[in-house]
PDB file of N, CA and C in Angstrom:
ATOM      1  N   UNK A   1     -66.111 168.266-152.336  1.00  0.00           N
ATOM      2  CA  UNK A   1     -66.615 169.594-152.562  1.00  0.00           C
ATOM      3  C   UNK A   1     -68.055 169.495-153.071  1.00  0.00           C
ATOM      4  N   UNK A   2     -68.740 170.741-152.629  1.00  0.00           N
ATOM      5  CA  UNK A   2     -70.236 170.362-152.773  1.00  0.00           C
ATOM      6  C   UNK A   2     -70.093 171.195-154.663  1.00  0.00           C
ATOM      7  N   UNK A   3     -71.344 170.795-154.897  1.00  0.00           N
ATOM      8  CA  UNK A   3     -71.686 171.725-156.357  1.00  0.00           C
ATOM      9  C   UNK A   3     -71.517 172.969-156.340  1.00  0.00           C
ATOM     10  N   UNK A   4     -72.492 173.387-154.681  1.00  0.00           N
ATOM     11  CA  UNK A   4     -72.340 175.042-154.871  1.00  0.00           C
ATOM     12  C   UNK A   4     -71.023 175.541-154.730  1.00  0.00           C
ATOM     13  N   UNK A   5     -69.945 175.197-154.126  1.00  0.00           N
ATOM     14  CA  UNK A   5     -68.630 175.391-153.495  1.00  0.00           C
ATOM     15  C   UNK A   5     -68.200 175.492-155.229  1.00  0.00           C
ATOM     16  N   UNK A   6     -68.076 174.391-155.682  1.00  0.00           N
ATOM     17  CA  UNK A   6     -67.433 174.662-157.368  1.00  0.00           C
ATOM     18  C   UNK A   6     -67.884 175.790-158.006  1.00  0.00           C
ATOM     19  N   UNK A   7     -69.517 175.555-157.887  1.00  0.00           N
ATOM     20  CA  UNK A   7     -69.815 177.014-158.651  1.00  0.00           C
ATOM     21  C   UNK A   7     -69.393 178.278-158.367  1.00  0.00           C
ATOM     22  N   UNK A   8     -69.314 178.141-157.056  1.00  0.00           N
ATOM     23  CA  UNK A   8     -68.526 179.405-156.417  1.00  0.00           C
ATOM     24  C   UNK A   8     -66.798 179.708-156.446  1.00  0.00           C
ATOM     25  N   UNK A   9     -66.512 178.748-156.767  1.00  0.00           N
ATOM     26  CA  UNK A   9     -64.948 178.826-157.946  1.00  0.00           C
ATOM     27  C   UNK A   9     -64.976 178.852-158.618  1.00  0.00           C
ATOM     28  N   UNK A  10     -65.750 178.884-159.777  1.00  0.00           N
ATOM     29  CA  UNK A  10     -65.553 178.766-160.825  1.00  0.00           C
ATOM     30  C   UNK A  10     -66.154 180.245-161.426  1.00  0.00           C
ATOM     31  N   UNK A  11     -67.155 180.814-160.495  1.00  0.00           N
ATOM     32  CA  UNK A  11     -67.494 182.153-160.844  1.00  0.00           C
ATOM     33  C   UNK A  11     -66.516 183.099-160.095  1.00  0.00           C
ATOM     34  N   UNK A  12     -65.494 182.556-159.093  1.00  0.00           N
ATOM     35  CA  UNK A  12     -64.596 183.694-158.642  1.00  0.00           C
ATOM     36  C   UNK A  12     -63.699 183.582-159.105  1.00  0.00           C
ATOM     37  N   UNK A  13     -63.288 182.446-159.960  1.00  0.00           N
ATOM     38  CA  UNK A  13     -62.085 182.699-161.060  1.00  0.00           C
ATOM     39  C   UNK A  13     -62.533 183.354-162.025  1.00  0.00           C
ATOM     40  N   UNK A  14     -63.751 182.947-162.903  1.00  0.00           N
ATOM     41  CA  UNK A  14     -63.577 183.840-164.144  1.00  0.00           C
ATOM     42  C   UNK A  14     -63.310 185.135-163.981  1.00  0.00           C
ATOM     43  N   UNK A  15     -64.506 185.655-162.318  1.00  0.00           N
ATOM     44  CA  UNK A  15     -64.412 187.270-162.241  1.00  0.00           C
ATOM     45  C   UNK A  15     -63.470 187.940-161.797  1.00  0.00           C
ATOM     46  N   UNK A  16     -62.274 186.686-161.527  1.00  0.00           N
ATOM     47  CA  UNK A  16     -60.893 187.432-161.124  1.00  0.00           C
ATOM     48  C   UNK A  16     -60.137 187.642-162.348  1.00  0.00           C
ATOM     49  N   UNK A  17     -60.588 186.943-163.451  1.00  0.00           N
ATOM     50  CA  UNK A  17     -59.753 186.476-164.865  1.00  0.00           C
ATOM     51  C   UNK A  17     -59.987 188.167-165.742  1.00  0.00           C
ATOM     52  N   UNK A  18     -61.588 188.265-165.591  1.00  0.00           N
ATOM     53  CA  UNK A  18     -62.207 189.169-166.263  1.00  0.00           C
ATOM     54  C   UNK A  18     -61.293 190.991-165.918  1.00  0.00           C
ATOM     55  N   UNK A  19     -61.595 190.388-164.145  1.00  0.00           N
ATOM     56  CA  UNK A  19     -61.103 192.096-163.526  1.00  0.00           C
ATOM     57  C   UNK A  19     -59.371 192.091-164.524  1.00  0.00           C
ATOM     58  N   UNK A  20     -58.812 191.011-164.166  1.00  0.00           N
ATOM     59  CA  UNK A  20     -57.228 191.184-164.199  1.00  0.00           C
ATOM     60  C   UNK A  20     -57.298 191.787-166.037  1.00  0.00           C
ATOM     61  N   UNK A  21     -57.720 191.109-166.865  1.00  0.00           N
ATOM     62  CA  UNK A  21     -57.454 191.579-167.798  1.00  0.00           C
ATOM     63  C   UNK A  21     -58.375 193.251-168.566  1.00  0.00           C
ATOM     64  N   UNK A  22     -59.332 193.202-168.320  1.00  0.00           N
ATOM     65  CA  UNK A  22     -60.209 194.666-168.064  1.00  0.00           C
ATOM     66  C   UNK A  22     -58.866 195.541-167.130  1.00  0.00           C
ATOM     67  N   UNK A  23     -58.362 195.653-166.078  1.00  0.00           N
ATOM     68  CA  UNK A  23     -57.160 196.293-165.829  1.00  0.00           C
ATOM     69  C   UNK A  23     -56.476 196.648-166.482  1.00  0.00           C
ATOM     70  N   UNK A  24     -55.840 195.736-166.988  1.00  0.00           N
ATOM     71  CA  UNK A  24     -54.876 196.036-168.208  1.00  0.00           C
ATOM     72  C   UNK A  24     -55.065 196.771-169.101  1.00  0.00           C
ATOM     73  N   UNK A  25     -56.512 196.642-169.693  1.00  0.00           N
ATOM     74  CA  UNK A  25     -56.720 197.107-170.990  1.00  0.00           C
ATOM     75  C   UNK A  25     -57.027 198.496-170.531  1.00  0.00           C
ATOM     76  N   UNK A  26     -57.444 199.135-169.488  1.00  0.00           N
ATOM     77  CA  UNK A  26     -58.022 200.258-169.036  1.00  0.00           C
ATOM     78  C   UNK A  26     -56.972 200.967-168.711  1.00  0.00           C
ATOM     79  N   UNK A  27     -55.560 200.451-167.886  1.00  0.00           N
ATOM     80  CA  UNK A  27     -54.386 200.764-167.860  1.00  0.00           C
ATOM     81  C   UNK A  27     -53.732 201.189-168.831  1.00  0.00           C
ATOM     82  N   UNK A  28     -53.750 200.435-169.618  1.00  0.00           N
ATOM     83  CA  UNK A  28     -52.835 200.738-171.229  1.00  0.00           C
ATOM     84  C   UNK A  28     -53.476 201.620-171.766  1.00  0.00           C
ATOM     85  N   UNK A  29     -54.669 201.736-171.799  1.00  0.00           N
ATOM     86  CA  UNK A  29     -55.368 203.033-172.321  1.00  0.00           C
ATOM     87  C   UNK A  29     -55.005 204.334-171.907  1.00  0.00           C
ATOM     88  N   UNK A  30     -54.422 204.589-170.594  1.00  0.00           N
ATOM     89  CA  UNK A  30     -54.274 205.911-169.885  1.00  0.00           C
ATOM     90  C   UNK A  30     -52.900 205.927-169.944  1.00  0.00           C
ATOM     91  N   UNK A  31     -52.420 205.376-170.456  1.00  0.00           N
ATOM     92  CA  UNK A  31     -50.851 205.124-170.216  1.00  0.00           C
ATOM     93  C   UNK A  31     -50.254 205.585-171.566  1.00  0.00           C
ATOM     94  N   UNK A  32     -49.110 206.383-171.950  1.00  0.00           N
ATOM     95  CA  UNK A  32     -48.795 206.968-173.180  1.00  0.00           C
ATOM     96  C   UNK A  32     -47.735 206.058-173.086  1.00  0.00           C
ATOM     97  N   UNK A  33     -47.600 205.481-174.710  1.00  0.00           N
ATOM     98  CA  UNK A  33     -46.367 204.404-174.458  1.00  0.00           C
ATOM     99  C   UNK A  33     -45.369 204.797-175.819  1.00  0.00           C
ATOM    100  N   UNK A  34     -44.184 204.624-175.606  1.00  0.00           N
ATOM    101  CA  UNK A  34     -42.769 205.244-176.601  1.00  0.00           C
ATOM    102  C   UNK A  34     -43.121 204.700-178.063  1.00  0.00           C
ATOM    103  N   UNK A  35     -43.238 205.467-178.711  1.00  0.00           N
ATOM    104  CA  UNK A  35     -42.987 205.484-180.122  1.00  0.00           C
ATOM    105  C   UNK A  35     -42.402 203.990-180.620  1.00  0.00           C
ATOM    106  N   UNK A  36     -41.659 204.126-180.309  1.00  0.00           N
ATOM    107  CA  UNK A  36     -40.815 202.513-180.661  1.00  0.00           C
ATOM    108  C   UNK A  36     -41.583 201.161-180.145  1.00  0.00           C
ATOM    109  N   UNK A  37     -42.425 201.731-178.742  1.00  0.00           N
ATOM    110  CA  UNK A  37     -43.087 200.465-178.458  1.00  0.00           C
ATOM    111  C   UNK A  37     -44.482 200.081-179.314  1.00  0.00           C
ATOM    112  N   UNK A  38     -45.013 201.733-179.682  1.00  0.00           N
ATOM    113  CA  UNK A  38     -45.780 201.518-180.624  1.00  0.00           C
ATOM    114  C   UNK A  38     -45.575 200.715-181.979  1.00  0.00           C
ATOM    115  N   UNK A  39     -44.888 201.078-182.455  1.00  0.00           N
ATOM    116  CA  UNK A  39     -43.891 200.571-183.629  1.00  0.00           C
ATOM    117  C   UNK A  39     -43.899 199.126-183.867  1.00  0.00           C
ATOM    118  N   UNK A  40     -43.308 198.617-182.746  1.00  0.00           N
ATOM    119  CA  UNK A  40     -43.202 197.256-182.525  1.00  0.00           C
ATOM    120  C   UNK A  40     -44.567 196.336-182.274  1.00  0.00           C
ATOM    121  N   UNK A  41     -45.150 196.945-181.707  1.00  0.00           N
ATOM    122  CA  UNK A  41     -46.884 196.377-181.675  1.00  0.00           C
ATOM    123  C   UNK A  41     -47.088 195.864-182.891  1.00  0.00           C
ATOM    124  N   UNK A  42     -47.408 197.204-183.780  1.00  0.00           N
ATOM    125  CA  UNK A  42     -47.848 196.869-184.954  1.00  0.00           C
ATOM    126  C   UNK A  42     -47.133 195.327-185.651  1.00  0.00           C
ATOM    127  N   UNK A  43     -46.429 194.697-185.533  1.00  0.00           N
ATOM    128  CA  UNK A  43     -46.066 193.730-185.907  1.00  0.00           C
ATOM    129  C   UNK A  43     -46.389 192.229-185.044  1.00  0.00           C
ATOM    130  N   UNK A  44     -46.955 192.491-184.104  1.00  0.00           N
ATOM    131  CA  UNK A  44     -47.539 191.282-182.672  1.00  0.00           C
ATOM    132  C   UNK A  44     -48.230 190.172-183.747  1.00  0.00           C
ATOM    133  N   UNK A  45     -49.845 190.692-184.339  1.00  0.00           N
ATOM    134  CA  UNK A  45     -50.079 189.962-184.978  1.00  0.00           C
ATOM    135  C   UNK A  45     -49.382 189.481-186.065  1.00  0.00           C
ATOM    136  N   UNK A  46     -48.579 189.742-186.492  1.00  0.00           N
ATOM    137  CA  UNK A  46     -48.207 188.758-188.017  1.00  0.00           C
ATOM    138  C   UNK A  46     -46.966 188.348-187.405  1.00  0.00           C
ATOM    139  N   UNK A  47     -46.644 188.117-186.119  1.00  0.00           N
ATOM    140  CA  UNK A  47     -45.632 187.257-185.733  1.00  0.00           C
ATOM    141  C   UNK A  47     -46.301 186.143-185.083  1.00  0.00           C
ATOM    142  N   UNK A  48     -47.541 186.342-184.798  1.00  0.00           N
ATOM    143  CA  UNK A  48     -48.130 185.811-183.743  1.00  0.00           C
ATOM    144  C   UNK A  48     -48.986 184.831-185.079  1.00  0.00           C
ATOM    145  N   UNK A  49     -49.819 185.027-185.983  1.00  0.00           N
ATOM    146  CA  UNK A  49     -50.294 184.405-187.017  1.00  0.00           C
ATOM    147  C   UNK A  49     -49.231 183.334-187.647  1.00  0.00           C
ATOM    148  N   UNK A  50     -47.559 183.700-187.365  1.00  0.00           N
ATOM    149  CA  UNK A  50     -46.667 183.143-188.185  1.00  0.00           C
ATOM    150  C   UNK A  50     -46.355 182.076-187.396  1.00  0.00           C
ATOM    151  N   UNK A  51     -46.201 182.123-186.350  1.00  0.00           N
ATOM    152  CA  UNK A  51     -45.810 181.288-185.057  1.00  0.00           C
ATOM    153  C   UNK A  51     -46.794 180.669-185.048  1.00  0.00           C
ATOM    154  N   UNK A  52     -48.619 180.526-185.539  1.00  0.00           N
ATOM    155  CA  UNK A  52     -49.633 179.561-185.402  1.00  0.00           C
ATOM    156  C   UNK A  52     -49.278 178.515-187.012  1.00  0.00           C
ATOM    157  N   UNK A  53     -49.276 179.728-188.056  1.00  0.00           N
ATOM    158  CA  UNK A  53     -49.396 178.850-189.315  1.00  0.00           C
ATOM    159  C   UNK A  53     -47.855 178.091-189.052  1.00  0.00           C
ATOM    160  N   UNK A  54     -47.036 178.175-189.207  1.00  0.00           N
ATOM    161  CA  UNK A  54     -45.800 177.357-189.731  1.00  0.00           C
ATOM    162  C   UNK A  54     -45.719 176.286-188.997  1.00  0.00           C
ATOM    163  N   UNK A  55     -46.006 175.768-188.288  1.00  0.00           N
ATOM    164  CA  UNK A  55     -45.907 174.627-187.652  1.00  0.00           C
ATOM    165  C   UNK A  55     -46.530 173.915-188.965  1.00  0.00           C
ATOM    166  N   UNK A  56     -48.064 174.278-188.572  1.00  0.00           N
ATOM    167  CA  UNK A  56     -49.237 173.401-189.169  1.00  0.00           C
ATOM    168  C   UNK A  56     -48.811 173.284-190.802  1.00  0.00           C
ATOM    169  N   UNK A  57     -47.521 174.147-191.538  1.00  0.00           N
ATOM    170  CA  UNK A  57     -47.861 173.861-192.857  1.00  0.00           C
ATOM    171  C   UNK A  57     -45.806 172.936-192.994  1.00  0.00           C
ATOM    172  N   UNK A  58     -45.215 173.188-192.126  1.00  0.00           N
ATOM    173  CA  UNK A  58     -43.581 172.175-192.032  1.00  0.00           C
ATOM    174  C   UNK A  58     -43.957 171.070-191.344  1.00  0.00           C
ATOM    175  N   UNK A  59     -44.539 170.904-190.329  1.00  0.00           N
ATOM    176  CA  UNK A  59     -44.899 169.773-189.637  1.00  0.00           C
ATOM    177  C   UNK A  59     -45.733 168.400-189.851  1.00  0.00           C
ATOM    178  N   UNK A  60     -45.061 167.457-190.376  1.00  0.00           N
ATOM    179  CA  UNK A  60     -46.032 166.246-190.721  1.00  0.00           C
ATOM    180  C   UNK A  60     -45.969 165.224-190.265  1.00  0.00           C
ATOM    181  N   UNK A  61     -46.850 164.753-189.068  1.00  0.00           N
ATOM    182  CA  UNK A  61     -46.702 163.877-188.465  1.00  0.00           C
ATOM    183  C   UNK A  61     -45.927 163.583-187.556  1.00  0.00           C
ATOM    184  N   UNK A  62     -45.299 164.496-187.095  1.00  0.00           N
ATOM    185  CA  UNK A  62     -44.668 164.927-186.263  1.00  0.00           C
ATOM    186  C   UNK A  62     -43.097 164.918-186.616  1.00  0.00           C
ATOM    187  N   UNK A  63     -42.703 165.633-187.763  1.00  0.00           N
ATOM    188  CA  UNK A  63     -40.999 166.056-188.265  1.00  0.00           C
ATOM    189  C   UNK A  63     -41.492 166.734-189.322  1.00  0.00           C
ATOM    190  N   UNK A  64     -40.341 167.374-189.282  1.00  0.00           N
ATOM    191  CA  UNK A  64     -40.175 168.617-189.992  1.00  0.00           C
ATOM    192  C   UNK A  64     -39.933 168.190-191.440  1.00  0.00           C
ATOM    193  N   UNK A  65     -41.054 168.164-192.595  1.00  0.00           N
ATOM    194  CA  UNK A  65     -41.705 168.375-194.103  1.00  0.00           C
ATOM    195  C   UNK A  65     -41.306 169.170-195.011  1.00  0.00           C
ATOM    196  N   UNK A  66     -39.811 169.305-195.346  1.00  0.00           N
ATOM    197  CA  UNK A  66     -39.167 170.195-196.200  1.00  0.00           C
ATOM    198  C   UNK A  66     -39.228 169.768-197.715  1.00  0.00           C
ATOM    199  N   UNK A  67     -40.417 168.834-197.950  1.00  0.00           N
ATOM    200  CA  UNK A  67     -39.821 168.017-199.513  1.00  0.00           C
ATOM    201  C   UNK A  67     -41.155 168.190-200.053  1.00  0.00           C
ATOM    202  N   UNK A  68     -40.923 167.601-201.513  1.00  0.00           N
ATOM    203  CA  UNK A  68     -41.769 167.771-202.536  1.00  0.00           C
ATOM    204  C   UNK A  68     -43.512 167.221-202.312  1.00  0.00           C
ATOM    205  N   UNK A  69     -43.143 166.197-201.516  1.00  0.00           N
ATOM    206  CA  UNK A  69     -44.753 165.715-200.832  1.00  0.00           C
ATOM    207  C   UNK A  69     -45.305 166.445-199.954  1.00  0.00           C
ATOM    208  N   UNK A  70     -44.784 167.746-199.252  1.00  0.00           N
ATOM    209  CA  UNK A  70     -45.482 168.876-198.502  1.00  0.00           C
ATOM    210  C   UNK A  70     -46.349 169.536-199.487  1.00  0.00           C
ATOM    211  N   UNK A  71     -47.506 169.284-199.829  1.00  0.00           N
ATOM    212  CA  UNK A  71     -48.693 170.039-200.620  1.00  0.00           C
ATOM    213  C   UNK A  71     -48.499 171.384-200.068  1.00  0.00           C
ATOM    214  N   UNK A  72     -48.728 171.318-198.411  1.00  0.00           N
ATOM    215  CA  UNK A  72     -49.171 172.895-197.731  1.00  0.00           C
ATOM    216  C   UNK A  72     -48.042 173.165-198.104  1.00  0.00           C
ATOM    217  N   UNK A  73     -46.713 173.096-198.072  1.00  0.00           N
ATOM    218  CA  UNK A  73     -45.409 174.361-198.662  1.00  0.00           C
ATOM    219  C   UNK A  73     -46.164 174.595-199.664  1.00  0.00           C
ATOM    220  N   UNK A  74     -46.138 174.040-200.585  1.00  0.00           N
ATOM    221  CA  UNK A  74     -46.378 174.872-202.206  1.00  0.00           C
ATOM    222  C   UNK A  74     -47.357 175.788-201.927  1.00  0.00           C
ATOM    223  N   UNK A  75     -48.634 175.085-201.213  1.00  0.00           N
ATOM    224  CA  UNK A  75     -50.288 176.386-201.231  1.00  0.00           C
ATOM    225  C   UNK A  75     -49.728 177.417-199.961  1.00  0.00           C
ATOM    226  N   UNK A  76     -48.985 177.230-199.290  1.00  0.00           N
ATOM    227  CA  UNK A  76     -48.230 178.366-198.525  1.00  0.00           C
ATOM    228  C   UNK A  76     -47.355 179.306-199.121  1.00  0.00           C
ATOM    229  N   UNK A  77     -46.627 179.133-200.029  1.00  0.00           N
ATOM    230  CA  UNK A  77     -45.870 179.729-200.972  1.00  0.00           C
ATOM    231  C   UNK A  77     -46.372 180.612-201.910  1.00  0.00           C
ATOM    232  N   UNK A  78     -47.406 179.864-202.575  1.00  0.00           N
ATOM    233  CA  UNK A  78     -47.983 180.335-203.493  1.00  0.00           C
ATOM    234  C   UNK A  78     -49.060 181.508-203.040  1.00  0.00           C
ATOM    235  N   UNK A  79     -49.394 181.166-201.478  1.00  0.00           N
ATOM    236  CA  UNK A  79     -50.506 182.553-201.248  1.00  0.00           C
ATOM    237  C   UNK A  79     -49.680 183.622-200.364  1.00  0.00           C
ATOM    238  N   UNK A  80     -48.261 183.091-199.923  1.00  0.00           N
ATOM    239  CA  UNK A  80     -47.662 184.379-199.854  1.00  0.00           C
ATOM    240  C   UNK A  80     -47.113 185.018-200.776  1.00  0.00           C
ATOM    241  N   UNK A  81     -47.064 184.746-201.949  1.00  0.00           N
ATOM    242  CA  UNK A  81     -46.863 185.194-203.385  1.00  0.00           C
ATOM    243  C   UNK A  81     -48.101 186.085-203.738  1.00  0.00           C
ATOM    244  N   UNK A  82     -48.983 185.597-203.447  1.00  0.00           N
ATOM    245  CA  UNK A  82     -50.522 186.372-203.924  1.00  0.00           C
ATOM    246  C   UNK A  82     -50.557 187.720-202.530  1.00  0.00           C
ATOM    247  N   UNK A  83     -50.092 187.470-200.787  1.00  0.00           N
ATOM    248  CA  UNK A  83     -50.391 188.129-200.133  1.00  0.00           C
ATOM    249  C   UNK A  83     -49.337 189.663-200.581  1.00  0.00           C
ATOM    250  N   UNK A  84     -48.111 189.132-200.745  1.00  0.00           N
ATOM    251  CA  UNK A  84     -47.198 190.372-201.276  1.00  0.00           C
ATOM    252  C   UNK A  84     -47.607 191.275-201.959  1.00  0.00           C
ATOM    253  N   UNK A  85     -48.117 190.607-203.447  1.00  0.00           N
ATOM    254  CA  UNK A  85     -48.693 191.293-204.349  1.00  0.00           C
ATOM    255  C   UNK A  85     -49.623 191.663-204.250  1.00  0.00           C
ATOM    256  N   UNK A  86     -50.795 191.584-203.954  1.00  0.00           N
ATOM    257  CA  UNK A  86     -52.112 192.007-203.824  1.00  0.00           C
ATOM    258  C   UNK A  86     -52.602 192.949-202.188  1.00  0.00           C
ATOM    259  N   UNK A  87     -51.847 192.424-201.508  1.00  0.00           N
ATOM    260  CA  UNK A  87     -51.870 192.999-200.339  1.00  0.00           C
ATOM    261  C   UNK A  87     -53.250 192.579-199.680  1.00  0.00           C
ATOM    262  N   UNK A  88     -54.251 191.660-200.456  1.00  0.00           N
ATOM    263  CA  UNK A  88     -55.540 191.507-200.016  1.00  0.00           C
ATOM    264  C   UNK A  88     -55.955 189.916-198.994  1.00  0.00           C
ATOM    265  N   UNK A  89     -56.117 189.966-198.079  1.00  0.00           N
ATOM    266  CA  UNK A  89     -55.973 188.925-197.472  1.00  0.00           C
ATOM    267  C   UNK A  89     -57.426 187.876-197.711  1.00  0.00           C
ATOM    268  N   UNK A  90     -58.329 187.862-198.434  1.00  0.00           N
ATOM    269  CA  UNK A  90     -59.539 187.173-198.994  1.00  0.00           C
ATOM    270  C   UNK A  90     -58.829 186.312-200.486  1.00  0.00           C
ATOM    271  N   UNK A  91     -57.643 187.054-201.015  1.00  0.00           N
ATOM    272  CA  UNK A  91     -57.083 186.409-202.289  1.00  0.00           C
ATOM    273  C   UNK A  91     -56.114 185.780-201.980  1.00  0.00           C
ATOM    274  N   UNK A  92     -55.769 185.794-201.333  1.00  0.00           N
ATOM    275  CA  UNK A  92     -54.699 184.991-200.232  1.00  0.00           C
ATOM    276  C   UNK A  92     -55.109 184.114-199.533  1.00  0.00           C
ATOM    277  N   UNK A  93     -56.431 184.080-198.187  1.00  0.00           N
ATOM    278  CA  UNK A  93     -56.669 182.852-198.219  1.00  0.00           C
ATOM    279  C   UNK A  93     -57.197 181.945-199.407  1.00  0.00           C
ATOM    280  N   UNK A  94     -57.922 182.608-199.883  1.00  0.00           N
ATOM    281  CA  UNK A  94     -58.628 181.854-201.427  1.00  0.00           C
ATOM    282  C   UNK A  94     -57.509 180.979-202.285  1.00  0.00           C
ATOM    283  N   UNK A  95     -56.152 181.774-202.693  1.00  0.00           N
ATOM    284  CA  UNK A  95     -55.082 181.088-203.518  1.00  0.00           C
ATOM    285  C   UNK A  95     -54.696 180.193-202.250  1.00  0.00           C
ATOM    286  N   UNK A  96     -54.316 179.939-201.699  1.00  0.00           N
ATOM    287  CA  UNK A  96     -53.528 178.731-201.194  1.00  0.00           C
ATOM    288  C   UNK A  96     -54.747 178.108-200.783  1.00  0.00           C
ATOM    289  N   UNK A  97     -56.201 177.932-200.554  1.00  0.00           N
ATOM    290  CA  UNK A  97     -56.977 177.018-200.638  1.00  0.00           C
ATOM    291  C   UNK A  97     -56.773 176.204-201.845  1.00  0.00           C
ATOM    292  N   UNK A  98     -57.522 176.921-202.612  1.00  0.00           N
ATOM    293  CA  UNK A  98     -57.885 176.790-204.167  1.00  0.00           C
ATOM    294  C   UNK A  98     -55.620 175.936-204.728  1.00  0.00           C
ATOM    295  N   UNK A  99     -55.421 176.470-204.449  1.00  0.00           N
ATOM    296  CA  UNK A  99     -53.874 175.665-204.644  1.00  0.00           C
ATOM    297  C   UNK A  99     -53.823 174.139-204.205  1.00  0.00           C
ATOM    298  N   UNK A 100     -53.851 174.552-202.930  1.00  0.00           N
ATOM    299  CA  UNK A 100     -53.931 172.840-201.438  1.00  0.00           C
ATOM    300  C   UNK A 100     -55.027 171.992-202.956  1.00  0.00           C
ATOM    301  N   UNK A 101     -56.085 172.335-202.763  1.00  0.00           N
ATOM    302  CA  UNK A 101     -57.135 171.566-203.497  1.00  0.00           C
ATOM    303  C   UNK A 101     -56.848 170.803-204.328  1.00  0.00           C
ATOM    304  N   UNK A 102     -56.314 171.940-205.136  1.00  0.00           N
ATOM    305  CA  UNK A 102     -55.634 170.994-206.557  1.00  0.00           C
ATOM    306  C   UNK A 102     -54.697 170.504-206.525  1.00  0.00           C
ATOM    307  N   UNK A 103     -53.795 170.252-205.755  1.00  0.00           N
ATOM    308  CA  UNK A 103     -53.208 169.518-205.587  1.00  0.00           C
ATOM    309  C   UNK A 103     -53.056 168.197-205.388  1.00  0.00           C
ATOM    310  N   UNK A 104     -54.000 168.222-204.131  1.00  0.00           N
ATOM    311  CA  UNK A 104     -54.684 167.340-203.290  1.00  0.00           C
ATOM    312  C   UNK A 104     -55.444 166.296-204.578  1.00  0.00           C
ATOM    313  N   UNK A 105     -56.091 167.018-205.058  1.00  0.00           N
ATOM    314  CA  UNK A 105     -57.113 166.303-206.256  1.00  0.00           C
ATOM    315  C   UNK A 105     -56.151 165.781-207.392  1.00  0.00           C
ATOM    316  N   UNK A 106     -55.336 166.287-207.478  1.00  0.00           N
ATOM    317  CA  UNK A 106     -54.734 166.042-208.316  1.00  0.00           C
ATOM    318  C   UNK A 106     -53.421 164.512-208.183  1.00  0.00           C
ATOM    319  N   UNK A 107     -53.019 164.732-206.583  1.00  0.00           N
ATOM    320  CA  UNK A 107     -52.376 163.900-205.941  1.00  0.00           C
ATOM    321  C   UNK A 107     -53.281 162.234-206.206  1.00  0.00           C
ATOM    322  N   UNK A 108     -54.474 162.599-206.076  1.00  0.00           N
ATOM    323  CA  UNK A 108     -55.602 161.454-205.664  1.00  0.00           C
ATOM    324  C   UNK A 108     -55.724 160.853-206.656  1.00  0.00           C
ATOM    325  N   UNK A 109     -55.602 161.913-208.093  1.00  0.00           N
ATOM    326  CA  UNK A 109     -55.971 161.348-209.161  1.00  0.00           C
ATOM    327  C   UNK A 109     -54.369 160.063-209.869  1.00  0.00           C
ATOM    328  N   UNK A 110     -53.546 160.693-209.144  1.00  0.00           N
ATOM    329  CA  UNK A 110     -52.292 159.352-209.666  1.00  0.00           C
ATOM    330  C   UNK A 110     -52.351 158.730-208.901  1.00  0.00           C
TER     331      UNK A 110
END
């Protein structure tokens, strides 16, 4: 395949990628959707955030990290403790940083 031939796939995929999803979004816009489906939306992201974090904070090294040497459980714990209460998501990432840290530092230091 020549260069131009690629370039010319590679600009008729994106602009097929672009149309298909611009559709959608222009679709769903004109489209009135059930109460309940609304409903359920509202929850996409924080299932979808939950399904990214939990791996990365049970998973170590590839098996599942249910014990006292999981640092991230505790700074995971501890900033969904802060997210409940505060409802503020800047004090929440901040506490389970600021948690991990000291830990971490603290781990290093024995």
């Amino acid at each position: 395949m020549a260069d131009t031939e690629v370039w010319i796939a590679v600009l008729a995929v994106g602009a097929l990628t672009f149309a298909l999803r611009w559709s959608f979004i222009a679709l769903a816009d004109s489209l009135a959707m059930p109460a309940g489906v609304q409903r359920a939306l509202r929850f996409v992201p924080a299932a979808v955030l939950a399904a990214i974090l939990l791996p990365a904070i049970v998973v170590d090294e590839g098996h599942i990290a249910l014990t006292p040497d999981n640092l991230r459980l505790f700074a995971a714990v501890a900033a969904a403790v802060v997210a409940w209460r505060t409802r503020n998501m800047l004090y929440t990432i901040a506490t389970g940083m600021l948690v991990l840290w000291v830990l971490q530092a603290l781990r290093a230091m024995l």
